[in-house]
N, C-alpha and C. Protein backbone atom coordinates (compact mmCIF):
# COMPACT_ATOMS: atom_id res chain seq x y z
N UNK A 1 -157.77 -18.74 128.67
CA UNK A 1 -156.41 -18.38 128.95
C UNK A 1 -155.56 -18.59 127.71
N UNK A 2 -154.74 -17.79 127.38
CA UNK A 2 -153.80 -17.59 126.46
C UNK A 2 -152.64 -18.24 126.73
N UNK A 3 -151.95 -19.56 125.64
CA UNK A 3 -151.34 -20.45 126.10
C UNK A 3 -149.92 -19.83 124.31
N UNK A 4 -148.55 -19.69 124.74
CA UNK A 4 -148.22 -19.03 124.10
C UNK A 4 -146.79 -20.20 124.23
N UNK A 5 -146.01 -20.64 122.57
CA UNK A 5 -145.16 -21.29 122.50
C UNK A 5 -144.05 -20.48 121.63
N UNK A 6 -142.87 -20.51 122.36
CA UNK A 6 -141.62 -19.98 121.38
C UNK A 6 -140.29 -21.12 120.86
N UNK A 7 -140.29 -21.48 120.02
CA UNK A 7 -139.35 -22.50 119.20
C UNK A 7 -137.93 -21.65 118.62
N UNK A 8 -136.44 -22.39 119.02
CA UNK A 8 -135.99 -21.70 117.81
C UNK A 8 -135.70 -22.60 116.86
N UNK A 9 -135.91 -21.88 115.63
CA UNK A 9 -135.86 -22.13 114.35
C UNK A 9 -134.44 -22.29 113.53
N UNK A 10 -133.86 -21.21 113.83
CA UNK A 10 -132.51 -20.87 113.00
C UNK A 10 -131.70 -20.38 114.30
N UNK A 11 -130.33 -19.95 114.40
CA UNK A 11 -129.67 -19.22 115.04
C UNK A 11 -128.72 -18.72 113.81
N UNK A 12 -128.18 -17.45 113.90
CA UNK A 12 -127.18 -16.81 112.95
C UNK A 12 -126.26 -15.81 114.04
N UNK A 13 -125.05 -15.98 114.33
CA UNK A 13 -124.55 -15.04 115.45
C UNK A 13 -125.36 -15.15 116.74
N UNK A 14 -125.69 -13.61 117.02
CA UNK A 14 -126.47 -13.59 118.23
C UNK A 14 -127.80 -13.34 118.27
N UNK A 15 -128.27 -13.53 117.02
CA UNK A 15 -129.80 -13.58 116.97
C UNK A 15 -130.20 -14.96 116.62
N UNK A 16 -131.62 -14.87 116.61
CA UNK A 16 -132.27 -16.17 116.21
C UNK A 16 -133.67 -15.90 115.61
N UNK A 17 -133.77 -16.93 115.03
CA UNK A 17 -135.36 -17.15 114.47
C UNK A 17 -136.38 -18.06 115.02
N UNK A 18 -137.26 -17.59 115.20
CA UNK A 18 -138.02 -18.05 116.86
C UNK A 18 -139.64 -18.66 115.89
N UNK A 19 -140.01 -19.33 116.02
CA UNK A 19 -141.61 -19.20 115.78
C UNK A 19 -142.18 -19.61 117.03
N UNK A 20 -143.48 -18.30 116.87
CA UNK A 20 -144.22 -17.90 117.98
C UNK A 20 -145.94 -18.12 117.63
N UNK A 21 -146.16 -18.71 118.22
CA UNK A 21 -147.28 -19.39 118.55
C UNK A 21 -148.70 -18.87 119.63
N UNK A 22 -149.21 -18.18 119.09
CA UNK A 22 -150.33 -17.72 120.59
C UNK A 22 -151.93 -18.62 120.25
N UNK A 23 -152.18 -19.09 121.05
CA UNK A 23 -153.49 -20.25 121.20
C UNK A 23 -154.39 -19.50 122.27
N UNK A 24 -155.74 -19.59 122.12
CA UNK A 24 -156.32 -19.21 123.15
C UNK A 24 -157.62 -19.96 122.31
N UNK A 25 -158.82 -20.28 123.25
CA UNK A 25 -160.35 -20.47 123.11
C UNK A 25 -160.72 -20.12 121.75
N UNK A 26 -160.98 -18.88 121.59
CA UNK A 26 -161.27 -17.95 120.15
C UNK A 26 -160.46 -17.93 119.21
N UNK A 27 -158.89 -17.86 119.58
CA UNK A 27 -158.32 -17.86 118.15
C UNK A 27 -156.68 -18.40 118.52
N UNK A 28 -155.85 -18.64 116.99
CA UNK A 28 -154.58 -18.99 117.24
C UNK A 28 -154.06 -17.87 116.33
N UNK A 29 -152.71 -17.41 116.41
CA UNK A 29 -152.05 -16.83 115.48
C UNK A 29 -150.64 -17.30 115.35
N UNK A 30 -149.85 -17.14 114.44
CA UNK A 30 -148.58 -17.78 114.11
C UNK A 30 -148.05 -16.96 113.62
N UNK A 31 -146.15 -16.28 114.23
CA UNK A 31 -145.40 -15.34 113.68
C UNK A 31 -144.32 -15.64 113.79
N UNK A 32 -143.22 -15.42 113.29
CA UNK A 32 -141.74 -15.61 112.99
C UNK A 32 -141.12 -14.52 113.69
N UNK A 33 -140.26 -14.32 114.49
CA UNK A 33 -139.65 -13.41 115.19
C UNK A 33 -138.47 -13.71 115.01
N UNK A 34 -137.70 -12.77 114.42
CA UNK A 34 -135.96 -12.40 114.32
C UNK A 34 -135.73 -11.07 116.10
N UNK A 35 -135.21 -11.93 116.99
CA UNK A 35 -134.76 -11.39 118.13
C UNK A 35 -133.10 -11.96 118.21
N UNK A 36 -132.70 -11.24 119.55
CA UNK A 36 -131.79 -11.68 120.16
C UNK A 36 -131.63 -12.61 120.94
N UNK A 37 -130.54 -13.88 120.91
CA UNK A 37 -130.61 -14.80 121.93
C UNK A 37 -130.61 -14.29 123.13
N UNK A 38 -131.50 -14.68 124.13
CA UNK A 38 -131.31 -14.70 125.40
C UNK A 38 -130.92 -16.31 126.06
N UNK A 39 -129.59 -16.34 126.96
CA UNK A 39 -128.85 -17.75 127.06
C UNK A 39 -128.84 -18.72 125.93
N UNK A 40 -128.32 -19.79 126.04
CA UNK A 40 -127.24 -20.61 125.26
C UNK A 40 -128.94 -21.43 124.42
N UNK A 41 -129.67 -20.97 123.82
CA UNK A 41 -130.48 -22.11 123.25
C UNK A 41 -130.05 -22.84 121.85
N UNK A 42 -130.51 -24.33 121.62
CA UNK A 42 -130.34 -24.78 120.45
C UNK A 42 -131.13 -24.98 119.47
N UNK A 43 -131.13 -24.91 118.28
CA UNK A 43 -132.23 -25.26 117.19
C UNK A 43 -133.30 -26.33 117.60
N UNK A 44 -134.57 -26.00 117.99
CA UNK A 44 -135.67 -27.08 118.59
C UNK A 44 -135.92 -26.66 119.71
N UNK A 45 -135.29 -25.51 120.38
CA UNK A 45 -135.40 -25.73 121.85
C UNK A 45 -136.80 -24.68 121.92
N UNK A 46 -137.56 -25.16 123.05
CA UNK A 46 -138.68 -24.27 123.76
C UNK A 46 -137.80 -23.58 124.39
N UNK A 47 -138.62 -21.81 124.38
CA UNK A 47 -137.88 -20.74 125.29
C UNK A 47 -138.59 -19.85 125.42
N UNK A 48 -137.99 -19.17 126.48
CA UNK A 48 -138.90 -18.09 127.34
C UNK A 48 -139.61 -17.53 127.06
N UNK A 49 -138.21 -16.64 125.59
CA UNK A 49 -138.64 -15.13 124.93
C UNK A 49 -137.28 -14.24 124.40
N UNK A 50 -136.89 -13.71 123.86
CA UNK A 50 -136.16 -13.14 123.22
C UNK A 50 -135.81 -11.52 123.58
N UNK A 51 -134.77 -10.93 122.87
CA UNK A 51 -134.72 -9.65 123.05
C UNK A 51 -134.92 -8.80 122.14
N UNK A 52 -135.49 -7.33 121.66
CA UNK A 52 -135.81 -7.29 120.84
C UNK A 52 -136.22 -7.71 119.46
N UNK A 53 -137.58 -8.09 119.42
CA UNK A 53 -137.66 -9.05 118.40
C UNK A 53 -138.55 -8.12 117.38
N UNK A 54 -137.95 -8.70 116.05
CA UNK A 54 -139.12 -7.83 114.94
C UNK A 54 -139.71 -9.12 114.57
N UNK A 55 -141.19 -9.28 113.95
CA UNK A 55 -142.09 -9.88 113.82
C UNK A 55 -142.88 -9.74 112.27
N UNK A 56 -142.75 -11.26 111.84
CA UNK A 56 -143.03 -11.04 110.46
C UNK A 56 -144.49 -12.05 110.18
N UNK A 57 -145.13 -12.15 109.52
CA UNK A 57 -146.48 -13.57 109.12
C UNK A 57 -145.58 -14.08 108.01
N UNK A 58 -144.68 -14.08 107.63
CA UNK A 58 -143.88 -14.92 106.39
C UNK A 58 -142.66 -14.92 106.56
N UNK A 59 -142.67 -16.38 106.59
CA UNK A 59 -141.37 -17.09 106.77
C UNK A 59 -140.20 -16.52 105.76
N UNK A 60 -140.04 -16.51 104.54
CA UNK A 60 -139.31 -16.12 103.77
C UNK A 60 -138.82 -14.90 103.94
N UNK A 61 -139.20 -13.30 104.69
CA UNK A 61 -139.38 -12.34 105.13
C UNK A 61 -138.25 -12.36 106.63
N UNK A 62 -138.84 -13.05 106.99
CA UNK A 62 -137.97 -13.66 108.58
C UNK A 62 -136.60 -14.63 107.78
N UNK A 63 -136.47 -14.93 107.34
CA UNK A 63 -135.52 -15.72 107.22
C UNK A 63 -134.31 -14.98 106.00
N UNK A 64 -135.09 -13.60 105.36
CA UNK A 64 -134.01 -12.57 104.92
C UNK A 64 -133.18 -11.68 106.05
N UNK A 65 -134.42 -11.10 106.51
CA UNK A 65 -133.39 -10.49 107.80
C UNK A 65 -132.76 -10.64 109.00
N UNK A 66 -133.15 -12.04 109.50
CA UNK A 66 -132.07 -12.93 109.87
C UNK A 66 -130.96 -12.92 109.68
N UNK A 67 -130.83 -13.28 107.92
CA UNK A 67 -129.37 -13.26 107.33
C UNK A 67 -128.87 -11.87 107.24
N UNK A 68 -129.40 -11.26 106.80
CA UNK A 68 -129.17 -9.81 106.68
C UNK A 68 -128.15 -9.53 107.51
N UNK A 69 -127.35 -8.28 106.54
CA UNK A 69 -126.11 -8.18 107.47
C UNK A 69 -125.74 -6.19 107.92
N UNK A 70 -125.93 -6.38 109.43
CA UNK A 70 -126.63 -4.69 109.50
C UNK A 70 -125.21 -4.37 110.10
């Protein structure tokens, strides 16, 4: 069974920077997701899941378009 953790990392406005975590038997993978907050979370907090999220393998990558100003 696939055991899956979301952290946030950063908040900037109404998005956030999430690291995402998927664990299972065979393998783990680790990704940085710039989504939208869904409810009031704080830096550290475990959470659900996000709203549209783009997905990066490097932190530095995630943490430009975060700031990024669209």
């Amino acid at each position: 069974m696939e055991k899956e953790t979301k952290i946030v990392l950063a908040i900037n406005g109404e998005k956030a920077l999430y690291l995402f975590k998927r664990e299972s038997p065979e393998y783990t993978t680790v990704e940085f997701v710039v989504g939208w907050i869904i409810g009031c979370p704080a830096i550290g907090d475990y959470v659900d899941g996000w709203a549209s999220g783009k997905y990066f393998t490097k932190l530095a990558d995630a943490v430009w378009y975060l700031n990024k100003k669209i």
